[in-house]
N, C-alpha and C. Protein backbone atom coordinates (compact mmCIF):
# COMPACT_ATOMS: atom_id res chain seq x y z
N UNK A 1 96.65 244.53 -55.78
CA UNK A 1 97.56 244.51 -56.88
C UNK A 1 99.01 244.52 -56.42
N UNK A 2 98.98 245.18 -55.43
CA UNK A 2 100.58 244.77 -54.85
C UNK A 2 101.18 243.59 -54.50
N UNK A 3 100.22 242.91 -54.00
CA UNK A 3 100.75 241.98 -53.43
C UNK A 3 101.21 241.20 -54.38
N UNK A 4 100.19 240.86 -55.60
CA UNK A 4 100.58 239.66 -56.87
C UNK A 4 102.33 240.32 -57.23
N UNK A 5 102.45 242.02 -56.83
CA UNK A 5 103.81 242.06 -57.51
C UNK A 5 104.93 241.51 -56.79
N UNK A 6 104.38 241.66 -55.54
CA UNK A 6 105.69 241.03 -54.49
C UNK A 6 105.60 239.63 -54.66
N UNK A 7 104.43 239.05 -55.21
CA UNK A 7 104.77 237.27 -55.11
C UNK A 7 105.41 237.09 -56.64
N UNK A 8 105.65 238.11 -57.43
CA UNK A 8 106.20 238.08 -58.67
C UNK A 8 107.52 238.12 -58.78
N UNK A 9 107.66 238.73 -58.11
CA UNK A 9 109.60 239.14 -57.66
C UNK A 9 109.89 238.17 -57.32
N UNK A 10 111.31 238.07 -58.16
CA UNK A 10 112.60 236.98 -57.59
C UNK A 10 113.58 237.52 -57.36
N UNK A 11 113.76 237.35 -55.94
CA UNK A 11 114.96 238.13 -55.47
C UNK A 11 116.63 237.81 -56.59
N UNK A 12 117.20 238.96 -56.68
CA UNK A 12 118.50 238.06 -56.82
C UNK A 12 119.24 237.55 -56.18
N UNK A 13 119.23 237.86 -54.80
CA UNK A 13 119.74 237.16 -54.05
C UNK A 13 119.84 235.27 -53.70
N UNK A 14 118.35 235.07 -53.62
CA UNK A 14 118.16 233.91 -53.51
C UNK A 14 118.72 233.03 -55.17
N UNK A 15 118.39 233.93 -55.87
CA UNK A 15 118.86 233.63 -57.63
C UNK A 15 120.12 232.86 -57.14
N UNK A 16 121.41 233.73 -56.72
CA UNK A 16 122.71 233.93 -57.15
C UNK A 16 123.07 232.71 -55.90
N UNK A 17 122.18 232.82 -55.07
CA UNK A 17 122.47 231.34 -53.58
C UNK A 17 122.12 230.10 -54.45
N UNK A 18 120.60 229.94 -55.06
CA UNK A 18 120.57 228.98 -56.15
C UNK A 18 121.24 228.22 -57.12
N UNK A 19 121.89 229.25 -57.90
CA UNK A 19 123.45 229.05 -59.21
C UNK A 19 124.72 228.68 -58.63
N UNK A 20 124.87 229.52 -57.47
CA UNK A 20 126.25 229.14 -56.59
C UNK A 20 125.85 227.55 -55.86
N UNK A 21 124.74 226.74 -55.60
CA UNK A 21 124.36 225.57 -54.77
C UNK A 21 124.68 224.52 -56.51
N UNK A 22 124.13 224.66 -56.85
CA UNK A 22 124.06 223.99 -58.14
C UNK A 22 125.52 224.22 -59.19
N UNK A 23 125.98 225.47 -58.76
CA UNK A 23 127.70 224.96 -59.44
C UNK A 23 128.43 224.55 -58.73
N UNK A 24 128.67 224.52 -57.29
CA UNK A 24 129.45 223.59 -56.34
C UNK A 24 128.81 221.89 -56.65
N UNK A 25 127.41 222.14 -56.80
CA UNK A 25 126.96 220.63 -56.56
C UNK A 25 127.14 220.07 -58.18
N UNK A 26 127.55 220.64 -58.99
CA UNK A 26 128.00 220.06 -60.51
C UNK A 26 129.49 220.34 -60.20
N UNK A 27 130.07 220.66 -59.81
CA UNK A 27 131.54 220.90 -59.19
C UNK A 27 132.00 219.15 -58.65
N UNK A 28 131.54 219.29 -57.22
CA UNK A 28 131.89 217.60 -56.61
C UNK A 28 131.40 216.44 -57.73
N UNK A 29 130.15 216.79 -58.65
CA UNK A 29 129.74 215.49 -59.64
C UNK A 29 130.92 215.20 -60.50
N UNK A 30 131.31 216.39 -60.98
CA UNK A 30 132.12 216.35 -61.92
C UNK A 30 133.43 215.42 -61.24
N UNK A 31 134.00 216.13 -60.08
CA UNK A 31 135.00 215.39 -59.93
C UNK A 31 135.13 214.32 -59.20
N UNK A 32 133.92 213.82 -58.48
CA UNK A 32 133.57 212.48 -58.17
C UNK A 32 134.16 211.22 -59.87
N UNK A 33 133.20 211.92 -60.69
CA UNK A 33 133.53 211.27 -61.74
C UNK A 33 135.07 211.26 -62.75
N UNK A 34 135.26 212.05 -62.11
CA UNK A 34 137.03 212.08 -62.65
C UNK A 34 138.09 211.23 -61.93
N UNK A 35 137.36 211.67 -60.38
CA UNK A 35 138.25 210.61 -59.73
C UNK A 35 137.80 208.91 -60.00
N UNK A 36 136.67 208.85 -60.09
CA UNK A 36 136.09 207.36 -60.19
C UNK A 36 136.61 206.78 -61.34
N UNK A 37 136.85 207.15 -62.57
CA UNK A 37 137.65 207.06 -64.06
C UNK A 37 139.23 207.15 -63.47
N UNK A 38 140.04 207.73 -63.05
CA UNK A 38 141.15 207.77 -62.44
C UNK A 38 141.26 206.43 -61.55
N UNK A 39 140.61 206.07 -60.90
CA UNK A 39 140.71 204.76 -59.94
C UNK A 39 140.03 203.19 -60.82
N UNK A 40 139.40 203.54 -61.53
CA UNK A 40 138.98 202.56 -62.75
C UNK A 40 140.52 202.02 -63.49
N UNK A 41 141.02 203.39 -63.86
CA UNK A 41 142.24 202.83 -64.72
C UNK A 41 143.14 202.21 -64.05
N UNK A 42 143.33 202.78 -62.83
CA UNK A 42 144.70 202.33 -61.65
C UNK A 42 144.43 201.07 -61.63
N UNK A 43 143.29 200.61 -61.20
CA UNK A 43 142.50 199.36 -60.75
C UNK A 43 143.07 198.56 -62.08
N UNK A 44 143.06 198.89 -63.39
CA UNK A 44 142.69 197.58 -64.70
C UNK A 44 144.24 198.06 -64.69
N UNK A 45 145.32 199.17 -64.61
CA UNK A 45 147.01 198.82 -65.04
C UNK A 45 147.23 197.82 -63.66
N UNK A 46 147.05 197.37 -62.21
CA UNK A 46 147.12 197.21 -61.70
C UNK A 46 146.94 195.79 -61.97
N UNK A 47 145.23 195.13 -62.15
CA UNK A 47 145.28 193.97 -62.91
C UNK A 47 146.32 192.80 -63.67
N UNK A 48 146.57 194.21 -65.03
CA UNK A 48 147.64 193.59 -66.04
C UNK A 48 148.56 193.73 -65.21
N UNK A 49 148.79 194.42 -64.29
CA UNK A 49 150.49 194.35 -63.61
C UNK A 49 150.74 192.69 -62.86
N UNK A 50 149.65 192.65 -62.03
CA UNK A 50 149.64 190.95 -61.53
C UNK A 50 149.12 190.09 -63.04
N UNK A 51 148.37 190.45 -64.06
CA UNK A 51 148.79 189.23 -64.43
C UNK A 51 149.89 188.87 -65.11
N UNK A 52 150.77 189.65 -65.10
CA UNK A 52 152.10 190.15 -65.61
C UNK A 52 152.63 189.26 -64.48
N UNK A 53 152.67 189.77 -63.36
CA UNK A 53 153.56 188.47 -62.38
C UNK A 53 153.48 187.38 -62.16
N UNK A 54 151.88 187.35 -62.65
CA UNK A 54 151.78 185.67 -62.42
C UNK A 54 152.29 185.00 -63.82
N UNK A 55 152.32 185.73 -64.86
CA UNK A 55 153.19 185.10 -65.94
C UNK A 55 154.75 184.93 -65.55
N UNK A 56 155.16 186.12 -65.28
CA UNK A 56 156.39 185.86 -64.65
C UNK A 56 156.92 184.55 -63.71
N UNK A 57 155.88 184.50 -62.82
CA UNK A 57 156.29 184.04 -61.77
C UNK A 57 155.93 182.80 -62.17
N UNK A 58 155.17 182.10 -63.19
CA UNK A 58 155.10 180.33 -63.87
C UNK A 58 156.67 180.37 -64.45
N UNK A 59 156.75 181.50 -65.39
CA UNK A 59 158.09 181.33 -66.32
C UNK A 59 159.51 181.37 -65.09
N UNK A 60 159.71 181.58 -63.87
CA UNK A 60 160.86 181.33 -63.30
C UNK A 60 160.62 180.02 -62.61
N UNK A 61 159.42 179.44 -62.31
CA UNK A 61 158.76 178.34 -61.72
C UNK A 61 159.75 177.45 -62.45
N UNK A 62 158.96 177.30 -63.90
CA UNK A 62 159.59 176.47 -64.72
C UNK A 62 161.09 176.43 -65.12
N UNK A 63 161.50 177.45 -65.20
CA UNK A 63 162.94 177.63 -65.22
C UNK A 63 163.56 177.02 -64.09
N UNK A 64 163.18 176.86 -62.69
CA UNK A 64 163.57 176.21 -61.46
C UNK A 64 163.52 174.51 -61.97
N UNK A 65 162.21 174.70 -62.54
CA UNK A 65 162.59 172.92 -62.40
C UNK A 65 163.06 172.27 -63.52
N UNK A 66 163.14 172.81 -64.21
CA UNK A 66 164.10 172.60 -65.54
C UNK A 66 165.65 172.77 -65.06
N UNK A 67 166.03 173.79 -64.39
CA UNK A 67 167.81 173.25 -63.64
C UNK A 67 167.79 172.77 -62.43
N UNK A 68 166.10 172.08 -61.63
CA UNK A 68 167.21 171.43 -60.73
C UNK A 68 166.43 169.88 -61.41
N UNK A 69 165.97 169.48 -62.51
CA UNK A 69 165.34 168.19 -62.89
C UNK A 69 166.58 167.02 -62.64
N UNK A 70 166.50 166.00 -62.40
CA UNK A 70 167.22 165.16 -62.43
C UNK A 70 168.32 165.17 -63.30
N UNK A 71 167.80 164.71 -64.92
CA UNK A 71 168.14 164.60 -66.18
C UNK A 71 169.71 165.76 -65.96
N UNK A 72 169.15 166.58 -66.03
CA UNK A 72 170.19 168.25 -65.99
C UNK A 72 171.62 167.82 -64.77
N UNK A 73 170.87 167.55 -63.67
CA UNK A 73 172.15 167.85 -62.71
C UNK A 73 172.78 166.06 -62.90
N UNK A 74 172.02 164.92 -63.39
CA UNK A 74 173.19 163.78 -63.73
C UNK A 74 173.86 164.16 -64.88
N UNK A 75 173.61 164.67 -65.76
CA UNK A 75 174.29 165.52 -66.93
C UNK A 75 175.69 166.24 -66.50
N UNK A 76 175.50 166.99 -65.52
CA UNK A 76 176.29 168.02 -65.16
C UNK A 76 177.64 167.05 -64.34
N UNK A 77 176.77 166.17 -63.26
CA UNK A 77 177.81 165.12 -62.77
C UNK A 77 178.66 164.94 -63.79
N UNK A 78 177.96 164.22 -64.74
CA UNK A 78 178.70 163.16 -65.53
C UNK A 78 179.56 164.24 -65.90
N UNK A 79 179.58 164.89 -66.69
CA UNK A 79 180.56 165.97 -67.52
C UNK A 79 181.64 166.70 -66.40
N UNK A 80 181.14 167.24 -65.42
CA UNK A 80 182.24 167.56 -64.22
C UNK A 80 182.74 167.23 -63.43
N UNK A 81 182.07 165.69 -63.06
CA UNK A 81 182.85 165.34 -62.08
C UNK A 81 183.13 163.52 -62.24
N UNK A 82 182.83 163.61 -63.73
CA UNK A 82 182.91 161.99 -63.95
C UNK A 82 182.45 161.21 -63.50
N UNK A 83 181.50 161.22 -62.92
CA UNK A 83 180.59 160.15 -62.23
C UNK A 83 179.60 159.66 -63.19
N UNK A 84 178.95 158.63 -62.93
CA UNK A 84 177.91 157.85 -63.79
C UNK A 84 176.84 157.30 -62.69
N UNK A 85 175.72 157.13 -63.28
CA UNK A 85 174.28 156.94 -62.22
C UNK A 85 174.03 155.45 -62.83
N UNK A 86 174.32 154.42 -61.98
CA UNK A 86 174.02 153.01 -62.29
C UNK A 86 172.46 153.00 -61.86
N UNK A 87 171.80 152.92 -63.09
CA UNK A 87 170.49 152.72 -63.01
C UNK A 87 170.00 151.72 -62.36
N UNK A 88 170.73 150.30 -62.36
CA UNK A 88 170.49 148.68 -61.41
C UNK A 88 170.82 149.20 -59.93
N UNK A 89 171.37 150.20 -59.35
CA UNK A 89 171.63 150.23 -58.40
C UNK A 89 170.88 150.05 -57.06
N UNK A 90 169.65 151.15 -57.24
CA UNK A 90 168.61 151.17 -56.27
C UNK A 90 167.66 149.62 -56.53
N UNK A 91 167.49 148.99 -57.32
CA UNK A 91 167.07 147.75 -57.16
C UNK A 91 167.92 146.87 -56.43
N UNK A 92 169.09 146.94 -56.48
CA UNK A 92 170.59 145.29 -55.59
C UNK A 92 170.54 146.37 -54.31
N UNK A 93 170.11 148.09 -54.39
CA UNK A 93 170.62 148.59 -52.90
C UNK A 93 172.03 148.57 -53.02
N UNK A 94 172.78 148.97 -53.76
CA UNK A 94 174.20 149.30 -54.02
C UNK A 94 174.41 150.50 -54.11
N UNK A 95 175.70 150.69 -54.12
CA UNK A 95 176.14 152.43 -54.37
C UNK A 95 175.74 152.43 -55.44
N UNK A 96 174.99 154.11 -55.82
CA UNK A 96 174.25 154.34 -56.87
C UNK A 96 175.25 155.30 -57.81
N UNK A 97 176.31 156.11 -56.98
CA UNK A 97 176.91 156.43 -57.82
C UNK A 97 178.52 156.00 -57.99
N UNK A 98 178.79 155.80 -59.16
CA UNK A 98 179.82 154.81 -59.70
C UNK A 98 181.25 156.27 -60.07
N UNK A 99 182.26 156.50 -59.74
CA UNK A 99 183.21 157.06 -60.37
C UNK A 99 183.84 156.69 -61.44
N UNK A 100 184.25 156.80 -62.45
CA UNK A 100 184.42 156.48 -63.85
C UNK A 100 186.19 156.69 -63.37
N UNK A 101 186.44 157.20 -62.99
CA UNK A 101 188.01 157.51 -63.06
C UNK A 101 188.87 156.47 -61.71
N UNK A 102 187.65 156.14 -61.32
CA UNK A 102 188.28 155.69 -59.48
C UNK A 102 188.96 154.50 -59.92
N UNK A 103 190.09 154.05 -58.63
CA UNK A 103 191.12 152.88 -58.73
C UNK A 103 189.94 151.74 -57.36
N UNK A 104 190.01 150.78 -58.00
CA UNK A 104 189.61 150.09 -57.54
C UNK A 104 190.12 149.10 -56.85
């Protein structure tokens, strides 16, 4: 009869080693998963941040070739510095650009 009592007993010791293994080991779960949600979000603002630049970076694209397009800078000639772009030119192989003000 003794013996069934000693295989009946649960130490507390081993109890309190048990609860303490299992709240450290729900301890790291927990913050495994906090950090993994923390690096989830970084990861998707990070995302929108490049596709944020790559929007950016079409919209100055285009802005580049919109001021240096042809159209724009013979525009700019003509108005500042009086010159004119003889369109017949590059066909005869002549000077292509003509001064509007020049003495001839």
């Amino acid at each position: 009869m003794q013996k069934d009592k000693r295989r009946r007993k649960i130490s507390v010791f081993y109890t309190l080693i048990v609860f303490i293994v299992l709240i450290v080991l729900t301890g790291f779960y927990i913050n495994n998963i906090i950090v993994f949600n923390n690096l989830i979000r970084k990861n998707k603002e990070l995302r929108e941040k490049l596709v944020q630049m790559g929007l950016d970076n079409y919209k100055k694209k285009m802005e580049i070739e919109s001021l240096t397009s042809f159209i724009r800078i013979k525009k700019l000639v003509s108005e500042k510095m009086n010159m004119t772009y003889n369109e017949n030119a590059i066909d005869k192989r002549e000077i292509v650009v003509i001064m509007k003000d020049s003495i001839k």
